[in-house]
PDB file of N, CA and C in Angstrom:
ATOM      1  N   UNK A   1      83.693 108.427 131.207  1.00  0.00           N
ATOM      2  CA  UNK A   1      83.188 108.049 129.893  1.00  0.00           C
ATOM      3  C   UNK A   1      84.199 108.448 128.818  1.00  0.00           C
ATOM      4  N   UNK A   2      85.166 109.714 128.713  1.00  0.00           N
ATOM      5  CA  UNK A   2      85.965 109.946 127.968  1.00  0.00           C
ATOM      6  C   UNK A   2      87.043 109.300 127.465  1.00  0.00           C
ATOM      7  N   UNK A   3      87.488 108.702 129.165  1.00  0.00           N
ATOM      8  CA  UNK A   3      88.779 107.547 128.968  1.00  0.00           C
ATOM      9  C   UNK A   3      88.424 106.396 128.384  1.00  0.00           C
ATOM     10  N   UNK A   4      87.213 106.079 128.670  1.00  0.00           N
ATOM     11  CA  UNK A   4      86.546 104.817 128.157  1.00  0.00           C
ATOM     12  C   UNK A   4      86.094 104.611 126.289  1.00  0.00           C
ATOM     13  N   UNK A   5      85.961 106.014 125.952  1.00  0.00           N
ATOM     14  CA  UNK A   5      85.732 106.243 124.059  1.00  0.00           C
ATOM     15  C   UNK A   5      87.348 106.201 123.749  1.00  0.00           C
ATOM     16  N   UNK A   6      88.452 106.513 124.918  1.00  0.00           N
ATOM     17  CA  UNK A   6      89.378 106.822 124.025  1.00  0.00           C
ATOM     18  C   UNK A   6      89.847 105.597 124.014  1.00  0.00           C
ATOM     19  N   UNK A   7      89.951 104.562 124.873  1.00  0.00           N
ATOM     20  CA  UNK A   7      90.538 103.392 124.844  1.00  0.00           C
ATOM     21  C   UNK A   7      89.493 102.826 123.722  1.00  0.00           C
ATOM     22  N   UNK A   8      88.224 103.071 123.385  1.00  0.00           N
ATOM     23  CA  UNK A   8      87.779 101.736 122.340  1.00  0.00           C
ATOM     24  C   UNK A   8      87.984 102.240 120.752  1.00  0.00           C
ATOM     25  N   UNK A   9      88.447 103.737 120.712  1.00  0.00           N
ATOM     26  CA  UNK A   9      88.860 104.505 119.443  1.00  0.00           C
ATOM     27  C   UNK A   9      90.217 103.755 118.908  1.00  0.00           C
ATOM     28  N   UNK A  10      91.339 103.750 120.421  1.00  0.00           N
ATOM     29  CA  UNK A  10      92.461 103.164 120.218  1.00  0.00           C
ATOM     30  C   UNK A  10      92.507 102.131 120.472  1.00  0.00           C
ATOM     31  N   UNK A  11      91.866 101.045 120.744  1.00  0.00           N
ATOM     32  CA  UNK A  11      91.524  99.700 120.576  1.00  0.00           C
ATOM     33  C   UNK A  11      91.238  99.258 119.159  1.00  0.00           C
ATOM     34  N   UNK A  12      90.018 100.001 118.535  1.00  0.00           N
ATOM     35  CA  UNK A  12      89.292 100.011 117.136  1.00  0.00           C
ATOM     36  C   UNK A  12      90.798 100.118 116.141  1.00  0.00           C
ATOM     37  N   UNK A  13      91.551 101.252 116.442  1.00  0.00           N
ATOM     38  CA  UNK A  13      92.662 101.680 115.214  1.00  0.00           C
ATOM     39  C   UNK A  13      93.533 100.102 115.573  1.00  0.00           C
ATOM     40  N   UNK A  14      94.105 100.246 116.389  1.00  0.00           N
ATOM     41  CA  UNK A  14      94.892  99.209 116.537  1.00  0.00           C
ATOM     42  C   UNK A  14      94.416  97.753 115.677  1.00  0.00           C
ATOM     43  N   UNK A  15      93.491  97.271 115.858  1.00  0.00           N
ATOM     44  CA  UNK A  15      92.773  96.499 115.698  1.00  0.00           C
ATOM     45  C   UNK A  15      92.550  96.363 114.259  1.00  0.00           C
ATOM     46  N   UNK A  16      92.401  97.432 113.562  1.00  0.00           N
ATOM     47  CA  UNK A  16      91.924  97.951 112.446  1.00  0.00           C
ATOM     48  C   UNK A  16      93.630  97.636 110.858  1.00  0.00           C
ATOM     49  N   UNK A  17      94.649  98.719 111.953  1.00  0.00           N
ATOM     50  CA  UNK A  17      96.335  98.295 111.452  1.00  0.00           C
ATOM     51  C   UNK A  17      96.633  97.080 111.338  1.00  0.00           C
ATOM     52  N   UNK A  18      96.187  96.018 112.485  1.00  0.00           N
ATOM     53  CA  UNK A  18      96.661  94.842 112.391  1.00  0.00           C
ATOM     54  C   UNK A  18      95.866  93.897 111.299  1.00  0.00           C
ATOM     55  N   UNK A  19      94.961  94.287 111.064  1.00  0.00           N
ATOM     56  CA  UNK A  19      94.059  93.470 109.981  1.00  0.00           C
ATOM     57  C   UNK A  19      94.559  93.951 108.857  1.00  0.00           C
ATOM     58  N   UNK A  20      94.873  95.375 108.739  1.00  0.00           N
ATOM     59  CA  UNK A  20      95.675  95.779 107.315  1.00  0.00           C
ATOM     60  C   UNK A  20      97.239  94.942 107.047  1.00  0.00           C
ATOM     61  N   UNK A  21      97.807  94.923 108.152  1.00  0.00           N
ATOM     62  CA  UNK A  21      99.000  94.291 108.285  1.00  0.00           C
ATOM     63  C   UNK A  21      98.946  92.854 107.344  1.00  0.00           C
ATOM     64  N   UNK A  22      98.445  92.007 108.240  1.00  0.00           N
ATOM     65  CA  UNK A  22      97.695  90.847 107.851  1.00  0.00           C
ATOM     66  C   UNK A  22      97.627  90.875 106.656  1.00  0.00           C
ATOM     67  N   UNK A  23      96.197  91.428 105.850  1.00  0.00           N
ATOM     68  CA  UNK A  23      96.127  91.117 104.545  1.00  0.00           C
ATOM     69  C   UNK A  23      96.683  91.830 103.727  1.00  0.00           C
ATOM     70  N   UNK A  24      97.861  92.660 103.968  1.00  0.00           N
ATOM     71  CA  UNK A  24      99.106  93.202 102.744  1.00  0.00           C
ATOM     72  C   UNK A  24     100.332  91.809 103.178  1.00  0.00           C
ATOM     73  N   UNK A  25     100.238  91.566 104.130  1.00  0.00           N
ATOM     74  CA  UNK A  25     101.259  90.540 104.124  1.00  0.00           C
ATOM     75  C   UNK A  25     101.089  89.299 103.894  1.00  0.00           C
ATOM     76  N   UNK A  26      99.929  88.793 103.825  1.00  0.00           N
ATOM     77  CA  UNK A  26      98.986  87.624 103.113  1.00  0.00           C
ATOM     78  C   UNK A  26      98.605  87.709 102.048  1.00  0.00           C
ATOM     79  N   UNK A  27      97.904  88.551 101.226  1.00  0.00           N
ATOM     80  CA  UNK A  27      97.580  89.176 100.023  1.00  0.00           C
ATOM     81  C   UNK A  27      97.928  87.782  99.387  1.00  0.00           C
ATOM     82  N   UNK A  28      97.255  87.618  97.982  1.00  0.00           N
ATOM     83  CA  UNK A  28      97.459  86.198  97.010  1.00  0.00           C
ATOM     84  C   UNK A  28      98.500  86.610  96.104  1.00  0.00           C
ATOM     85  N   UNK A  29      99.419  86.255  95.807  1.00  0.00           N
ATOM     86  CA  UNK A  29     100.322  87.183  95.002  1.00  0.00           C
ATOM     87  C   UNK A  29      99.859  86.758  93.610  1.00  0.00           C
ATOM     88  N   UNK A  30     100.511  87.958  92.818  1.00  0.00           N
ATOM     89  CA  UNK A  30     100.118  88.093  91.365  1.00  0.00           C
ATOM     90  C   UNK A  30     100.666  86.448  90.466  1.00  0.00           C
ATOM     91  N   UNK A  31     100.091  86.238  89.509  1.00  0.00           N
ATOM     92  CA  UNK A  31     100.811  84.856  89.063  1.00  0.00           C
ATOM     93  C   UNK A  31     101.705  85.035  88.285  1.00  0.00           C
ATOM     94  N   UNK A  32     101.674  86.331  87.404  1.00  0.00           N
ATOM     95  CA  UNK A  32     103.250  86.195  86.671  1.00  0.00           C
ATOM     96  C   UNK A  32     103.194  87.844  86.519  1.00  0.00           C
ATOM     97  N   UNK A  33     103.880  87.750  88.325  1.00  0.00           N
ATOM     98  CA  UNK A  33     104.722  89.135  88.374  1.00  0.00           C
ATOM     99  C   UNK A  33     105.837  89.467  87.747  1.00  0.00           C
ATOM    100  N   UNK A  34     106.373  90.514  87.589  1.00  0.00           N
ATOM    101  CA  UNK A  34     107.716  90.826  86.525  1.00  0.00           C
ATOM    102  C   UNK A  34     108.808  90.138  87.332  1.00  0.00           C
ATOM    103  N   UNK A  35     109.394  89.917  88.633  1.00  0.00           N
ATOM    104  CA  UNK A  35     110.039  89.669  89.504  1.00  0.00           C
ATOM    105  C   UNK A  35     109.810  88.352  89.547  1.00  0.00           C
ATOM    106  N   UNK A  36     109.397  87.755  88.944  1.00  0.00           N
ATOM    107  CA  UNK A  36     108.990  85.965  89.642  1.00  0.00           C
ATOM    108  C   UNK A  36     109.685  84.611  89.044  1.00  0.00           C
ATOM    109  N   UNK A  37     110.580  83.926  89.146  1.00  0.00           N
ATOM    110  CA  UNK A  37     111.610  83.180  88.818  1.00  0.00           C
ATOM    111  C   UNK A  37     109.988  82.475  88.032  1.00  0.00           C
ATOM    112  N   UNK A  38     109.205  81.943  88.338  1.00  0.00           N
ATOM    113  CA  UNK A  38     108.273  81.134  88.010  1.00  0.00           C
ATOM    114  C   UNK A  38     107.037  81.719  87.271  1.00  0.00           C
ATOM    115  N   UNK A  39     106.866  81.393  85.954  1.00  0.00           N
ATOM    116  CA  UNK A  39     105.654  82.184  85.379  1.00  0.00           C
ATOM    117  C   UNK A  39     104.054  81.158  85.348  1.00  0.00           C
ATOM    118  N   UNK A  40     103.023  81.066  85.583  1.00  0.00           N
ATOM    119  CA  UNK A  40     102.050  80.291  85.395  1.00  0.00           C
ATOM    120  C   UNK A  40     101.645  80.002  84.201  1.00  0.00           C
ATOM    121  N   UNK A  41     101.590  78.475  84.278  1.00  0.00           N
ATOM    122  CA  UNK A  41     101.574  77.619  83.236  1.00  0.00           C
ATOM    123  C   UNK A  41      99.475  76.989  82.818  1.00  0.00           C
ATOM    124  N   UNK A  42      99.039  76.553  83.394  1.00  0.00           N
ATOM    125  CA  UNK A  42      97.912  76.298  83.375  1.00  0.00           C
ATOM    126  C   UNK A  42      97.642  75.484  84.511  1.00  0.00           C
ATOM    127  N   UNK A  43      96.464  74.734  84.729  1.00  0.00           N
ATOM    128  CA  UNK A  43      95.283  73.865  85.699  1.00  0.00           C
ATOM    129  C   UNK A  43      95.698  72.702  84.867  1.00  0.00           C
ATOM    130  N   UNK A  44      95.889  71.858  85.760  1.00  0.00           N
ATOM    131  CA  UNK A  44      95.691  70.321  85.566  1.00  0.00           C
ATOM    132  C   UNK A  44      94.863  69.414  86.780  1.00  0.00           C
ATOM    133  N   UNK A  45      94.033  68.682  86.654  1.00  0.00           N
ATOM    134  CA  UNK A  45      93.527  67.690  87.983  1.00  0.00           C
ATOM    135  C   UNK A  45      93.495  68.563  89.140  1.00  0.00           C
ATOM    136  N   UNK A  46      93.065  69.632  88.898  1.00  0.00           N
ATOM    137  CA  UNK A  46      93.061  70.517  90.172  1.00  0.00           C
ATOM    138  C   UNK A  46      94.323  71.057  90.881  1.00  0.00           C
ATOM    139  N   UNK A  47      95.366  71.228  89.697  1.00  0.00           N
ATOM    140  CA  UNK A  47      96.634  71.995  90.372  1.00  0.00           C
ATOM    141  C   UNK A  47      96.961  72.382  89.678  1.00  0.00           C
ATOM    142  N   UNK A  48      97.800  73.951  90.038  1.00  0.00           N
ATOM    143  CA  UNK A  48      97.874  74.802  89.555  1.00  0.00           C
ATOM    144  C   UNK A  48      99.321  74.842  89.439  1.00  0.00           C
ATOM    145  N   UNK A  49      99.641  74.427  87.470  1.00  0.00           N
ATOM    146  CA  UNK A  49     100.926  74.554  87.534  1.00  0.00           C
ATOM    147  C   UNK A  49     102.097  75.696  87.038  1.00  0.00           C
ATOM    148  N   UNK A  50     102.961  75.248  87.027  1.00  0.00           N
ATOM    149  CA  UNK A  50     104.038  76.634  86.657  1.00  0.00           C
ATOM    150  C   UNK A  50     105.192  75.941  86.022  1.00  0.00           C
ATOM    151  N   UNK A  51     105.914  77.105  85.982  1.00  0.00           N
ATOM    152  CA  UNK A  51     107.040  76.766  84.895  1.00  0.00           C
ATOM    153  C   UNK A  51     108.385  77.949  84.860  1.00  0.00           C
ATOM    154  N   UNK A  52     109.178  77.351  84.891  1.00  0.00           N
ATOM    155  CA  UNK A  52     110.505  78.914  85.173  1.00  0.00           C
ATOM    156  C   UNK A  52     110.308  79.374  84.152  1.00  0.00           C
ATOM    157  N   UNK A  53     110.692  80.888  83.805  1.00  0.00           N
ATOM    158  CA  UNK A  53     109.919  82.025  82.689  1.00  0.00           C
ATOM    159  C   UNK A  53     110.912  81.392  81.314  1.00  0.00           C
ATOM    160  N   UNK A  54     112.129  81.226  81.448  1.00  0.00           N
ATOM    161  CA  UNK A  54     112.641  81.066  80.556  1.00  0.00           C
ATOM    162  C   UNK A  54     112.846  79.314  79.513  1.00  0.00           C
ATOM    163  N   UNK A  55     111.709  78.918  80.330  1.00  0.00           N
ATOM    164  CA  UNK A  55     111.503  77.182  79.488  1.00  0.00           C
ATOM    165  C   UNK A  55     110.194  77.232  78.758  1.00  0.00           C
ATOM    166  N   UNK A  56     110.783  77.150  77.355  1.00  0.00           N
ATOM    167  CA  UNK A  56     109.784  77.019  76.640  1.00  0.00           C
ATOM    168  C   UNK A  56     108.409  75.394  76.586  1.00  0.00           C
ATOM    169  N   UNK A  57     108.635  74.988  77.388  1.00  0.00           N
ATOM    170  CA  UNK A  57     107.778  74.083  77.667  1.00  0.00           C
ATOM    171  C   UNK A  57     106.178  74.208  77.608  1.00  0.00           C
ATOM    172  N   UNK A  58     105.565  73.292  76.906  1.00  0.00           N
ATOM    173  CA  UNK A  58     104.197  73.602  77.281  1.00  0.00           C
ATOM    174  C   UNK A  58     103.657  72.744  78.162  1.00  0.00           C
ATOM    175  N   UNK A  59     102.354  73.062  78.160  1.00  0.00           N
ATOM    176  CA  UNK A  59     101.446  72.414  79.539  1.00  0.00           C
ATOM    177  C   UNK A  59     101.245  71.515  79.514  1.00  0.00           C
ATOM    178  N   UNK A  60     100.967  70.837  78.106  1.00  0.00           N
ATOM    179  CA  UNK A  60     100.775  69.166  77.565  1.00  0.00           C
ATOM    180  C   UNK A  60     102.153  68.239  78.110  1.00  0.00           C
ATOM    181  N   UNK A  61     103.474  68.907  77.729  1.00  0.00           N
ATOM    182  CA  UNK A  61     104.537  68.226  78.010  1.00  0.00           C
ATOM    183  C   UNK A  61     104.748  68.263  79.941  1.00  0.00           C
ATOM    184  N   UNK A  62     104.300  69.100  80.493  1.00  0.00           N
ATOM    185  CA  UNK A  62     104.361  68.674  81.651  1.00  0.00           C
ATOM    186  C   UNK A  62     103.281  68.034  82.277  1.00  0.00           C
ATOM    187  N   UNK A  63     102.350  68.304  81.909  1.00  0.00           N
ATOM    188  CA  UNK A  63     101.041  67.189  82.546  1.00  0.00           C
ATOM    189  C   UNK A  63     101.899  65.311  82.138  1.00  0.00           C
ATOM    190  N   UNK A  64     102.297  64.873  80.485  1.00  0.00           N
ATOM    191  CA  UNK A  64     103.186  63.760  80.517  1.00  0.00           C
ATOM    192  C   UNK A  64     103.941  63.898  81.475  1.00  0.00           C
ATOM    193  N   UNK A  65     104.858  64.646  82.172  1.00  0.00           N
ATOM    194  CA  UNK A  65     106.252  64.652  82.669  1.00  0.00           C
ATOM    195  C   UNK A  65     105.322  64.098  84.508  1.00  0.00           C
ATOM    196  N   UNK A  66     104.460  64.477  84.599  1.00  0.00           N
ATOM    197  CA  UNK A  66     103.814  64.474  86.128  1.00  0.00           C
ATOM    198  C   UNK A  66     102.786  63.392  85.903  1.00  0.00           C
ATOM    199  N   UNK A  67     102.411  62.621  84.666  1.00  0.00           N
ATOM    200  CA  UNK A  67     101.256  61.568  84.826  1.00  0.00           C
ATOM    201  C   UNK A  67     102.992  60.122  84.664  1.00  0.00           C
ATOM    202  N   UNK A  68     103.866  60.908  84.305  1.00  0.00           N
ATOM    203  CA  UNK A  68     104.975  59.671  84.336  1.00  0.00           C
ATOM    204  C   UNK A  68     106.030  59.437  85.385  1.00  0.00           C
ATOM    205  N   UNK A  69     105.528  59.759  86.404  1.00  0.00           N
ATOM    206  CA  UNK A  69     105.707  59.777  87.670  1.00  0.00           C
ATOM    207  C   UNK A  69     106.329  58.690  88.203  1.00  0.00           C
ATOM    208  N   UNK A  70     107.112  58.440  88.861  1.00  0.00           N
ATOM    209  CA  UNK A  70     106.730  56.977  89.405  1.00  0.00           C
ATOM    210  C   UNK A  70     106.614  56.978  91.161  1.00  0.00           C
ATOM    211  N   UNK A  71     106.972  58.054  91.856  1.00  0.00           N
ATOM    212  CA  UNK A  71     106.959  58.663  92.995  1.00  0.00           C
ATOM    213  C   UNK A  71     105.177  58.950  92.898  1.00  0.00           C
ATOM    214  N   UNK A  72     104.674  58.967  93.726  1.00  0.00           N
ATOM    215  CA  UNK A  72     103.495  58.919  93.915  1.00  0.00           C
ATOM    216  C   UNK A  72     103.130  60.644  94.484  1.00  0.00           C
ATOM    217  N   UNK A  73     102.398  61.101  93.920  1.00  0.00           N
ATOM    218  CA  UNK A  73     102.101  62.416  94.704  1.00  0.00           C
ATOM    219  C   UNK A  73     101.056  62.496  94.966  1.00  0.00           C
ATOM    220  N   UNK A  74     100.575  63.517  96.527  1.00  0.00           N
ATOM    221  CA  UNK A  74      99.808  63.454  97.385  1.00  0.00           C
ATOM    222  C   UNK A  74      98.842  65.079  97.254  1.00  0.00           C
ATOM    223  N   UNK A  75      97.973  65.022  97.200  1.00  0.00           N
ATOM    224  CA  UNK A  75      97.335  66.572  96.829  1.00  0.00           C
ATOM    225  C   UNK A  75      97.221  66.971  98.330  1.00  0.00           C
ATOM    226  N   UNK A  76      97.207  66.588  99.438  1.00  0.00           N
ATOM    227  CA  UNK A  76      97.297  66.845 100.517  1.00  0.00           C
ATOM    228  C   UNK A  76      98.669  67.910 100.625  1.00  0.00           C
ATOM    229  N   UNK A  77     100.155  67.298 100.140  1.00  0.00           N
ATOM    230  CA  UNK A  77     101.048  68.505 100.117  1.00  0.00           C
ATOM    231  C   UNK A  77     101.051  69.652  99.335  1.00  0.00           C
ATOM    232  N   UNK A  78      99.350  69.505  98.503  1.00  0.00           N
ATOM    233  CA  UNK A  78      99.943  71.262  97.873  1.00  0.00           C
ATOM    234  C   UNK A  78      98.985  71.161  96.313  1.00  0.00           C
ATOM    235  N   UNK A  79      98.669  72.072  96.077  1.00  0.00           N
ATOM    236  CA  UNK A  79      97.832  72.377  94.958  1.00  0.00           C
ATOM    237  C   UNK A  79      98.856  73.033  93.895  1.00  0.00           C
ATOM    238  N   UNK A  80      99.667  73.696  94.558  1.00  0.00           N
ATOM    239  CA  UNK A  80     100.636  74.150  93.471  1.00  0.00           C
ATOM    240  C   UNK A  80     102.120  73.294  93.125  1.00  0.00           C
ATOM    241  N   UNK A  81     101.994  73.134  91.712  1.00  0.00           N
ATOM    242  CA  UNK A  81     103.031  72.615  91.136  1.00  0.00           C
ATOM    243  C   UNK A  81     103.973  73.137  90.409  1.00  0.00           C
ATOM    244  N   UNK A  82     105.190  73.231  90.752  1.00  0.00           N
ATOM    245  CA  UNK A  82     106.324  74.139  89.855  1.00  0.00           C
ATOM    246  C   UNK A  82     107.233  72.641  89.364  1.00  0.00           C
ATOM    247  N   UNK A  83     107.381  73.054  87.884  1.00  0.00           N
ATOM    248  CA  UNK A  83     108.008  72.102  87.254  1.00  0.00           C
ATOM    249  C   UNK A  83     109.497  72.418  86.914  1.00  0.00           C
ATOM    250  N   UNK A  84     110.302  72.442  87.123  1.00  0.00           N
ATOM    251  CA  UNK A  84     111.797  72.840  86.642  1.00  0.00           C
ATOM    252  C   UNK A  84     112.739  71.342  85.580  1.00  0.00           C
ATOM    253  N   UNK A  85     112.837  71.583  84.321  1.00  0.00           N
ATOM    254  CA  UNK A  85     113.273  70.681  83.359  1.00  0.00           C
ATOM    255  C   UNK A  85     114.774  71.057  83.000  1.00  0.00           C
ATOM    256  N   UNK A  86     115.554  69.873  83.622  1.00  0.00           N
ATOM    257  CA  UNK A  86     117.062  69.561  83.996  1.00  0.00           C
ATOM    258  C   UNK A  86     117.233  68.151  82.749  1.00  0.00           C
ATOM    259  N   UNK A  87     118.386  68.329  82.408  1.00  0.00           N
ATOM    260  CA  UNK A  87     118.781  67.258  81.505  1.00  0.00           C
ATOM    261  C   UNK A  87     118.603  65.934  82.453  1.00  0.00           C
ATOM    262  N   UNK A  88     117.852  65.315  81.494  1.00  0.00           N
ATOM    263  CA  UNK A  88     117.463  63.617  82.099  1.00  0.00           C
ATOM    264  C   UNK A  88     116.834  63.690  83.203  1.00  0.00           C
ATOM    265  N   UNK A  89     116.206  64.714  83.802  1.00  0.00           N
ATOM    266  CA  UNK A  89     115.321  64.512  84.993  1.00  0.00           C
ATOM    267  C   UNK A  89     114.200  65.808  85.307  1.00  0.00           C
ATOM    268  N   UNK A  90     113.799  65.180  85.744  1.00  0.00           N
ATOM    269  CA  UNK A  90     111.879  66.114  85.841  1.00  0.00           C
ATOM    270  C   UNK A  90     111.742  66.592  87.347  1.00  0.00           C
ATOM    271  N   UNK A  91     111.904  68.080  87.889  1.00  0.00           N
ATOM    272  CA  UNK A  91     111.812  67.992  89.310  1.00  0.00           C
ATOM    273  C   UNK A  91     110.566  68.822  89.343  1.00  0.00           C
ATOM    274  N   UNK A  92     109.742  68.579  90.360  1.00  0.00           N
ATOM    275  CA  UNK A  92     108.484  69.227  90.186  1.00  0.00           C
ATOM    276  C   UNK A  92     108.773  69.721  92.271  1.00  0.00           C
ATOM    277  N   UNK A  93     108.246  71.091  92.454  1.00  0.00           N
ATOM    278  CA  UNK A  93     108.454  71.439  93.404  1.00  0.00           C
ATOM    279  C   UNK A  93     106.573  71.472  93.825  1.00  0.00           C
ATOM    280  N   UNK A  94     106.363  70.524  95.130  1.00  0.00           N
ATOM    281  CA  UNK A  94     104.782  70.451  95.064  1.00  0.00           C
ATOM    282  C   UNK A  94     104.577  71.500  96.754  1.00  0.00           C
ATOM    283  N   UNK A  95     103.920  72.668  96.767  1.00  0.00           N
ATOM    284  CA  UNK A  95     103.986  73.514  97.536  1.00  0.00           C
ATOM    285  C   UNK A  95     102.533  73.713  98.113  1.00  0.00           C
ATOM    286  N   UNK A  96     102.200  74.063  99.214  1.00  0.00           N
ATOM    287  CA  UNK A  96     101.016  74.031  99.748  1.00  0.00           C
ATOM    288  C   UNK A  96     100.601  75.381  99.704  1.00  0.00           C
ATOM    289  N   UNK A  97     101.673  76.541  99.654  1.00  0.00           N
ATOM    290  CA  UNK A  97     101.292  78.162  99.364  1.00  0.00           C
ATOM    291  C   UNK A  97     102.344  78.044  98.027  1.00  0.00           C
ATOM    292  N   UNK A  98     101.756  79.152  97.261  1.00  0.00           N
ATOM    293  CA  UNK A  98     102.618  79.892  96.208  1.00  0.00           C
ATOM    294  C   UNK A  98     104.183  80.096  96.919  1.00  0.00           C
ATOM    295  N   UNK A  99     105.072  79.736  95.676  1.00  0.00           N
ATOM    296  CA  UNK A  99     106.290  80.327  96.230  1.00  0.00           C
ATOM    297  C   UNK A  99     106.930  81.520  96.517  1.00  0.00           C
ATOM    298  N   UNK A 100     105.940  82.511  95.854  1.00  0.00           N
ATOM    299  CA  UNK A 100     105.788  83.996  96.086  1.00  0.00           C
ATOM    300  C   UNK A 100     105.753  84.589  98.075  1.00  0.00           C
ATOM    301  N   UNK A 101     105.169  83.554  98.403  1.00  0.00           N
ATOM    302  CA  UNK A 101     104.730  83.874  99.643  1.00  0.00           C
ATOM    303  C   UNK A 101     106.217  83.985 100.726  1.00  0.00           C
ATOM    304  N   UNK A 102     106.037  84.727 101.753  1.00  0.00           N
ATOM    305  CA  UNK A 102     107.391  84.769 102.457  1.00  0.00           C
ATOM    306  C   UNK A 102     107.865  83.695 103.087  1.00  0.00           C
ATOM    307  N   UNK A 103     107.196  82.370 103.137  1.00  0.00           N
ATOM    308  CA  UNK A 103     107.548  80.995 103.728  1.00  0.00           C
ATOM    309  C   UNK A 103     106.773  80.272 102.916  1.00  0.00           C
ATOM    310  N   UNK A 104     107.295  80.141 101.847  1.00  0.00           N
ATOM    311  CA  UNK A 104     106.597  78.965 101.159  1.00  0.00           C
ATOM    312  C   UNK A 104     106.747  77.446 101.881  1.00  0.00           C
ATOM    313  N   UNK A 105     105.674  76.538 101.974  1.00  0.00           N
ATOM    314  CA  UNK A 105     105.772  74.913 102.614  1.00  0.00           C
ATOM    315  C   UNK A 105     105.821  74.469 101.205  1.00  0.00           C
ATOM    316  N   UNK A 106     107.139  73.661 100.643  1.00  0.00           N
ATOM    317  CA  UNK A 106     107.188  72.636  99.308  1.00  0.00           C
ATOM    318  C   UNK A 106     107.840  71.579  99.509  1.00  0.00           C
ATOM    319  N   UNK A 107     107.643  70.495  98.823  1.00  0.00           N
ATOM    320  CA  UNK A 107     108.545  69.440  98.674  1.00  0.00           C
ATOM    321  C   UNK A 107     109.159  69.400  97.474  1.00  0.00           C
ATOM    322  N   UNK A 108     110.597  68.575  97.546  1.00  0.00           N
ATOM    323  CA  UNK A 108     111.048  68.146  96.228  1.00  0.00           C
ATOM    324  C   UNK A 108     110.738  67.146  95.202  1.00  0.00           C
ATOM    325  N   UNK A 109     110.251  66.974  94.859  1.00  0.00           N
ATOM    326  CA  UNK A 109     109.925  65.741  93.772  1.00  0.00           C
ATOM    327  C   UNK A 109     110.809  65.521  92.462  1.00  0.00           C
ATOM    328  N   UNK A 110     112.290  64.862  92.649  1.00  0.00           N
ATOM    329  CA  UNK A 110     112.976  64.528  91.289  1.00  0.00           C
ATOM    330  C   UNK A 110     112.935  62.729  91.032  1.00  0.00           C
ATOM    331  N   UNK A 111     112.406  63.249  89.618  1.00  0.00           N
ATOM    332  CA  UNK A 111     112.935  61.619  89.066  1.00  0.00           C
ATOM    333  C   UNK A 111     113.856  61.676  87.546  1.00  0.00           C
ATOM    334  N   UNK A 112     114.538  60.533  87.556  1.00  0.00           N
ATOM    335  CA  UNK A 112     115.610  60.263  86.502  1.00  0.00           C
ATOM    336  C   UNK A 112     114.368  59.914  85.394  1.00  0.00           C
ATOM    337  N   UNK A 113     114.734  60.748  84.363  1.00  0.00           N
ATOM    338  CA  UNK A 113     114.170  59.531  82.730  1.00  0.00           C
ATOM    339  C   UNK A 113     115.259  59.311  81.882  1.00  0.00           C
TER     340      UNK A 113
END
């Protein structure tokens, strides 16, 4: 009976580390950590957009920049939208996790105006 509490004690811990593991390494990350190339911008149509810290852009001008699209976007690739504003062109990075995360899944989305 002794060997048998000690294996489900050290079964339980084990068990217990790996779930801590997990959700410190999953955790939702903060939206505008001090460290974050990308600061959060607001909700549009159910996505959550952003903006690099140092573009003064507002939320109105990128909701135009993403309803003037001509590439078609799919909410299936991603709820989050990062907008980056380049002379004469609009690239919106459309990501299925935050880019915070240690493998972010994104696509590129550039168009010429």
């Amino acid at each position: 009976i002794k060997r048998h509490s000690v294996f489900v004690v050290l079964t339980g811990a084990i068990i217990l580390a790996l779930l801590y593991g997990v959700f410190t390494i999953y955790k939702a990350p903060v939206r505008n950590s001090p460290d974050s190339f990308f600061t959060y911008l607001g909700e549009y149509n159910d996505y959550a957009i952003y903006k690099t810290k140092e573009d003064k852009v507002t939320l109105s001008e990128v909701v135009f920049a993403f309803n003037s699209l001509k590439i078609k976007i799919y909410r299936q690739n991603g709820r989050h939208l990062y907008y980056i504003r380049e002379p004469n062109m609009n690239i919106f990075l459309q990501c299925l996790n935050p880019v915070e995360m240690a493998v972010p899944k994104c696509i590129t989305v550039k168009e010429r105006y």
